[in-house]
Protein backbone atom coordinates (compact mmCIF):
# COMPACT_ATOMS: atom_id res chain seq x y z
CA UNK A 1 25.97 -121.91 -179.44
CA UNK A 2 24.74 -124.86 -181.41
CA UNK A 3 20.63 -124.92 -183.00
CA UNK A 4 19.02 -125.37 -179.95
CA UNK A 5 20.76 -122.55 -178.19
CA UNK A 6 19.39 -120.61 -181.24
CA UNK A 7 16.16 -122.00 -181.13
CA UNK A 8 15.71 -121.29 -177.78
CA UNK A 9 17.28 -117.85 -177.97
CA UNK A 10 15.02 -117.12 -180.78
CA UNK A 11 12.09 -118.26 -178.74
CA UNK A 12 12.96 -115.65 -175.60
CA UNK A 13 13.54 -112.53 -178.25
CA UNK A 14 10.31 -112.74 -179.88
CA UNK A 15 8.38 -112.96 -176.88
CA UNK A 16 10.47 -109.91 -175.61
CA UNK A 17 9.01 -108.84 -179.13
CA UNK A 18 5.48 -109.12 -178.29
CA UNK A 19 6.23 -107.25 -175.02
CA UNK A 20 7.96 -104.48 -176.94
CA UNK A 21 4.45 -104.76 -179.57
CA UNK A 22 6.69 -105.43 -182.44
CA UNK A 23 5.17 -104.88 -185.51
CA UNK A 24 4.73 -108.28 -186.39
CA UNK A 25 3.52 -109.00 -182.68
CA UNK A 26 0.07 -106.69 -182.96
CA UNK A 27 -3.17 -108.68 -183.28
CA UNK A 28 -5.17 -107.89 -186.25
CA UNK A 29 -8.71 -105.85 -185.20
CA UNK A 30 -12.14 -107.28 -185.46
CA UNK A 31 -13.36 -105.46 -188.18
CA UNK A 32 -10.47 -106.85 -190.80
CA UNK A 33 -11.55 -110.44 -189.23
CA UNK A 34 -15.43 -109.65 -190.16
CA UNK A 35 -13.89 -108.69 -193.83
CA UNK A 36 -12.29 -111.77 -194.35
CA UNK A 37 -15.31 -113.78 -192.92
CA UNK A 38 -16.76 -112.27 -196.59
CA UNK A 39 -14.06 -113.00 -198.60
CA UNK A 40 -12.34 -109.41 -198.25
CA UNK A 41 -8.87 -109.60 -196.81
CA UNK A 42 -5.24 -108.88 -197.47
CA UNK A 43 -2.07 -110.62 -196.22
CA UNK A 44 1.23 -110.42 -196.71
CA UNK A 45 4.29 -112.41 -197.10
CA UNK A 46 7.01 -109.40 -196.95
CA UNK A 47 7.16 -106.40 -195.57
CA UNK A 48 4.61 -104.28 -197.94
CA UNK A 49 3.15 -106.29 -201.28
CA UNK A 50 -0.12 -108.61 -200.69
CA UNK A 51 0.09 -111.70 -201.47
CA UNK A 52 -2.03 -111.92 -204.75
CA UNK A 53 -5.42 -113.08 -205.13
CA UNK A 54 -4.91 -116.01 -207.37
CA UNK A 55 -2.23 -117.61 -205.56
CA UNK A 56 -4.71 -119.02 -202.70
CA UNK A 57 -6.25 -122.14 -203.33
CA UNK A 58 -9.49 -122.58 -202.50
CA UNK A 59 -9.92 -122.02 -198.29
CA UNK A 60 -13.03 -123.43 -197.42
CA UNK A 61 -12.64 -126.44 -195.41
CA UNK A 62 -8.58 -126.80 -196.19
CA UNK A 63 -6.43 -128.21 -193.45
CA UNK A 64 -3.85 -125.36 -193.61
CA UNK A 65 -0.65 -124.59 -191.71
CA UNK A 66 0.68 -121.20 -190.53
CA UNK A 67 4.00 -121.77 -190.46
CA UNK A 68 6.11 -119.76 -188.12
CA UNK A 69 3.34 -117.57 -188.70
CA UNK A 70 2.03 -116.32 -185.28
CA UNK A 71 1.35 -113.04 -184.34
CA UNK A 72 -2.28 -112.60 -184.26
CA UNK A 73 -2.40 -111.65 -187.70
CA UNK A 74 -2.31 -114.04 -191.18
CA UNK A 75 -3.49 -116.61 -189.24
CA UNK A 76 -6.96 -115.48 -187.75
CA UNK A 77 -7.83 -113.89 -191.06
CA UNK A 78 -7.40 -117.14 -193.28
CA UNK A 79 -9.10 -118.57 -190.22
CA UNK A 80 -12.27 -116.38 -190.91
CA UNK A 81 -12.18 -116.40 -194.68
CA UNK A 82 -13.08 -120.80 -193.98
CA UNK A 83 -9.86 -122.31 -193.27
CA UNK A 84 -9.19 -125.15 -190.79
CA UNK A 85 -5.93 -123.55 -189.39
CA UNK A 86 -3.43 -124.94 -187.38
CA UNK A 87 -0.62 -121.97 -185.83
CA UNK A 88 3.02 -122.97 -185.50
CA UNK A 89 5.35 -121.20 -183.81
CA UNK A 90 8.33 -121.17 -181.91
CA UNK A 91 7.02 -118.68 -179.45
CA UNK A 92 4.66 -118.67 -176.98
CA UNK A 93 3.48 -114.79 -176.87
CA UNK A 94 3.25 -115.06 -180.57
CA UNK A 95 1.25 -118.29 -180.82
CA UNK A 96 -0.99 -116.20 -177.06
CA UNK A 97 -1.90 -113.08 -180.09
CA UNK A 98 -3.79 -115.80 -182.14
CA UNK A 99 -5.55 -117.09 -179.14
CA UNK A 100 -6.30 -113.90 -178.37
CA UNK A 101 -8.32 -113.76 -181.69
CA UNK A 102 -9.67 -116.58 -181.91
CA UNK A 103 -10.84 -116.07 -178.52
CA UNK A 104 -12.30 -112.59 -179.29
CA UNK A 105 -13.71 -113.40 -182.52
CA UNK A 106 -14.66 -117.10 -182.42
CA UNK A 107 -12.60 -118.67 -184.27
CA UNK A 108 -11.52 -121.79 -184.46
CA UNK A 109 -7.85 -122.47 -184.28
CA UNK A 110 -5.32 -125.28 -183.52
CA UNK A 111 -2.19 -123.21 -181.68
CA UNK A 112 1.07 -125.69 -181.68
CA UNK A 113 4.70 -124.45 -180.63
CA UNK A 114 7.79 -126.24 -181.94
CA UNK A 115 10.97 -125.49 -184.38
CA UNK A 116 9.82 -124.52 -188.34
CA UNK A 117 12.53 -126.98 -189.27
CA UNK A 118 10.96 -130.01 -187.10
CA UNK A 119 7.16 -130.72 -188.15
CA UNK A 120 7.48 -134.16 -186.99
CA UNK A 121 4.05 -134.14 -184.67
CA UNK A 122 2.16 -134.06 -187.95
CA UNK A 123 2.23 -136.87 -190.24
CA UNK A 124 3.12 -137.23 -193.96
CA UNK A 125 0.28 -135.39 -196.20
CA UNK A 126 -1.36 -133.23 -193.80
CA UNK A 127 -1.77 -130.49 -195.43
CA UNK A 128 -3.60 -128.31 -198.40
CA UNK A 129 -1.90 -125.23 -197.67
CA UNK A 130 1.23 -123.83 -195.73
CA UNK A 131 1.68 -120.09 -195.17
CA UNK A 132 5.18 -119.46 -194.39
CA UNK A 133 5.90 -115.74 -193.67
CA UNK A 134 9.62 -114.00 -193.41
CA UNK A 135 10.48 -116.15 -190.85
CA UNK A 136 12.89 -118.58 -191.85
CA UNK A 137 15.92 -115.64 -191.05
CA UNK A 138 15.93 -117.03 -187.64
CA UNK A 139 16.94 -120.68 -188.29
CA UNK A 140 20.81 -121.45 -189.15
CA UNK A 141 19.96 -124.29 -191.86
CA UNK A 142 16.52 -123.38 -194.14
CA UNK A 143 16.81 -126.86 -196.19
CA UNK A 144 14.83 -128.93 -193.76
CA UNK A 145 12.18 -126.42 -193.79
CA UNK A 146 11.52 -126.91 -197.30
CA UNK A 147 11.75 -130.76 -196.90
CA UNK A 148 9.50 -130.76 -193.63
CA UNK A 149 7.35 -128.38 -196.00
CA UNK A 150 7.20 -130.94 -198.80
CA UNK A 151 6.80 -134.05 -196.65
CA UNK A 152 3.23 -132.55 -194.97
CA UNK A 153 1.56 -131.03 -197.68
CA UNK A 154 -0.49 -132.93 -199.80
CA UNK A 155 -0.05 -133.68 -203.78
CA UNK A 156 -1.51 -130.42 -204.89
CA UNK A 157 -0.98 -128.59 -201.61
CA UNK A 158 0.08 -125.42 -202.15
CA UNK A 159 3.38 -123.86 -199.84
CA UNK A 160 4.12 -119.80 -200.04
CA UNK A 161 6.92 -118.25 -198.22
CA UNK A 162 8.39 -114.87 -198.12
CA UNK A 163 12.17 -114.71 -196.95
CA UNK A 164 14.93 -112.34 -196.71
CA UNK A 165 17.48 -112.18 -199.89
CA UNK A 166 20.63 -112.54 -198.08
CA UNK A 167 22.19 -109.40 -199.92
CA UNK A 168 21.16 -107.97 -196.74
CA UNK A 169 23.60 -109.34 -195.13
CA UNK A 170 26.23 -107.89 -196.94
CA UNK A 171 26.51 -105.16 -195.53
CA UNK A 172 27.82 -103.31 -192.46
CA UNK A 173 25.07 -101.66 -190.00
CA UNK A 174 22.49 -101.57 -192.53
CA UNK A 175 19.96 -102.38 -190.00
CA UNK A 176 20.78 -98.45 -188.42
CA UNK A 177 19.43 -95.59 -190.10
CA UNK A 178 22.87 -94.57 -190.95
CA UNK A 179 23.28 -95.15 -194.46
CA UNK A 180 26.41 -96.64 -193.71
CA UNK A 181 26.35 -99.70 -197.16
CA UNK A 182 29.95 -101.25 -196.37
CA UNK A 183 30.27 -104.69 -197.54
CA UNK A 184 31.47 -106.87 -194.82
CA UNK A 185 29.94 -109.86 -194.49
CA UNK A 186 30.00 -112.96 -196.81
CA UNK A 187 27.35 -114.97 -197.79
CA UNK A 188 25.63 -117.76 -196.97
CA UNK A 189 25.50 -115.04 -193.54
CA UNK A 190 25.14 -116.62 -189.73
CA UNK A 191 25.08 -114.44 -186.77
CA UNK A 192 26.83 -117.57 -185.21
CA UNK A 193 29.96 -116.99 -187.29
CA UNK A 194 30.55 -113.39 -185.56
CA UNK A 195 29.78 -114.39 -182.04
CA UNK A 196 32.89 -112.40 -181.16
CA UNK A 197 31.92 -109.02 -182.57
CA UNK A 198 30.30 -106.52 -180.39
CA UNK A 199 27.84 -105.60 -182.62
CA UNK A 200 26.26 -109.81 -182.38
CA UNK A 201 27.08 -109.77 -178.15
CA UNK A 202 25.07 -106.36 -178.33
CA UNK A 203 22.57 -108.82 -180.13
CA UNK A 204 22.18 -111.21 -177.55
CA UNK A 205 22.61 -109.14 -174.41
CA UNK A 206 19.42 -107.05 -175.72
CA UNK A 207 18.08 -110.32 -176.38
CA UNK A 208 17.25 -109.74 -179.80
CA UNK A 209 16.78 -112.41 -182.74
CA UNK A 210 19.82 -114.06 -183.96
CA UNK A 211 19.54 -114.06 -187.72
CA UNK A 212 20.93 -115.99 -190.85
CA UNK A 213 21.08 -114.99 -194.26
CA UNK A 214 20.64 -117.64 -196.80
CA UNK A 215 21.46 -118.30 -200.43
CA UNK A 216 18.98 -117.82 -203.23
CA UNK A 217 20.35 -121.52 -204.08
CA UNK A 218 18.87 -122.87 -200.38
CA UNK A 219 15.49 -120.23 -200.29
CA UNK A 220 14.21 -120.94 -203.81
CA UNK A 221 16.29 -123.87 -204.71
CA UNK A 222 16.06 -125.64 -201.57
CA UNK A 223 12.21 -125.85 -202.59
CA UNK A 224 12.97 -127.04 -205.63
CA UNK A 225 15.09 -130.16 -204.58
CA UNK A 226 12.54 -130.78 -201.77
CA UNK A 227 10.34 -131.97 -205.02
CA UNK A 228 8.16 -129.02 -204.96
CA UNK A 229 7.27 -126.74 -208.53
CA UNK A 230 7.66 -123.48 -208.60
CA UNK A 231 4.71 -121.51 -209.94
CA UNK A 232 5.06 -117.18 -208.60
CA UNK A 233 7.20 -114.94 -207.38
CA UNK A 234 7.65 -111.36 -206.35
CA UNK A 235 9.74 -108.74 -204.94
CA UNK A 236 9.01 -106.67 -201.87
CA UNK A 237 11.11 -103.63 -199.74
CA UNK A 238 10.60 -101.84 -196.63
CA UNK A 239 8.04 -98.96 -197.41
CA UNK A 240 9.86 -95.80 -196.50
CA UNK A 241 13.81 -95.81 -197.46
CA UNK A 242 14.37 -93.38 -194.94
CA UNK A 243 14.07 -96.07 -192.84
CA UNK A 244 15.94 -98.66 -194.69
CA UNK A 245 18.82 -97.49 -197.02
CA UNK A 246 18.74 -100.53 -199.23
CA UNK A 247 15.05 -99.88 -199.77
CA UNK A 248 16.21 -96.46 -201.67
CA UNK A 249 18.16 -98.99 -204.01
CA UNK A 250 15.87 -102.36 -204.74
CA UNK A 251 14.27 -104.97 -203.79
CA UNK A 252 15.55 -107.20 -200.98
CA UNK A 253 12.47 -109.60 -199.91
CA UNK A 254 11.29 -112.57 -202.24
CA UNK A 255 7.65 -114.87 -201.94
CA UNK A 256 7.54 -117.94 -203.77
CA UNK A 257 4.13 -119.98 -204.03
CA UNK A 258 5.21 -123.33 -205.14
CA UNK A 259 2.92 -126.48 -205.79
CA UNK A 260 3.70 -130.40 -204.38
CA UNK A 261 2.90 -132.26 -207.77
């Protein structure tokens, strides 16, 4: 299975996703879209913590890009609070639950599907703002995001991402609510390196996301050697350890906000 085998893949699981109302799939409600219209509004990069205050720029008016962000819900509500958003996303169902915001709450919204790692429809410096969401677990090679990233922002464009620390990864069945922390795996982590194991052909005979876990030296250095200035970060976990077991332990999700000089 080479990139566009997991690009594709990835593209048929999270519209199964949307179908199954994922979490991450379920349109945000009317009333939080009137909130943000005033200003009020919460989003979030990980699982739990919102993103702070001061680390949007100004929205009114900026050309901003949700990357890999669909889902009917980050999107419409920077939408309302004034930007001009444009909603990329490998999958169609996801990219369907903004326009069934925008749609619902008359917004107005540029909806464009494609690969995170391949912005090459918009031109250099297009760009005050990219949103970039966990997403980036579901592309084998994270580097080109960050240069894509760098190369359509503007100087002073601001990019923040949430990703996965790949010390997830680690571990053996720590996904199941079994407790069960066996290191197995080492890191950088690719689904693509265990095709043979039954646990990854369980994977893609449920159709589920194929997943990569990347280095701390690629997520936050990556960003760095794209040219781009670091300026925040925070931790984040899965709310309820019963439901996670690393969650019981620390902190496993990271969001960066980082600055194109």
């Amino acid at each position: 299975m080479n990139e566009t085998d997991v690009c594709k893949h990835n593209q048929g699981a999270w519209d199964q996703l949307v179908n199954q109302a994922d979490r991450w799939t379920k349109p945000v409600d009317r009333e939080t879209v009137e909130r943000a219209r005033t200003g009020d509004f919460t989003i979030v990069l990980t699982p739990t913590k919102p993103v702070p205050a001061d680390w949007f720029p100004p929205l009114n008016g900026s050309d901003t890009l949700c990357l890999a962000s669909a889902g009917g819900q980050q999107a419409p509500i920077l939408a309302a609070a004034g930007a001009k958003v444009t909603v990329f996303d490998n999958s169609p169902k996801q990219l369907d639950q903004d326009r069934f915001v925008a749609d619902r709450d008359g917004l107005e919204m540029k909806f464009v599907e494609g690969d995170m790692a391949d912005l090459s429809m918009f031109s250099d410096e297009s760009f005050d703002f990219i949103f970039h969401p966990c997403s980036n677990t579901f592309v084998p090679k994270v580097i080109p995001v960050w240069q894509e990233c760098h190369r359509v922002l503007r100087s002073g464009g601001v990019l923040m991402a949430g990703f996965t620390n790949a010390m997830r990864f680690i571990f053996d069945d720590e996904r199941k609510e079994n407790g069960n922390l066996e290191v197995r795996y080492a890191l950088p982590y690719s689904d693509l390196d265990h095709v043979d194991e039954e646990h990854i052909r369980a994977t893609i005979r449920a159709g589920k996301p194929l997943e990569f876990g990347h280095t701390l030296e690629d997520q936050i250095g990556g960003q760095l050697r794209a040219g781009l200035l670091l300026t925040g970060l925070y931790e984040d976990r899965f709310g309820k350890p019963d439901n996670d077991p690393l969650s019981a332990f620390l902190d496993t999700f990271i969001a960066t906000r980082a600055v194109k000089p």
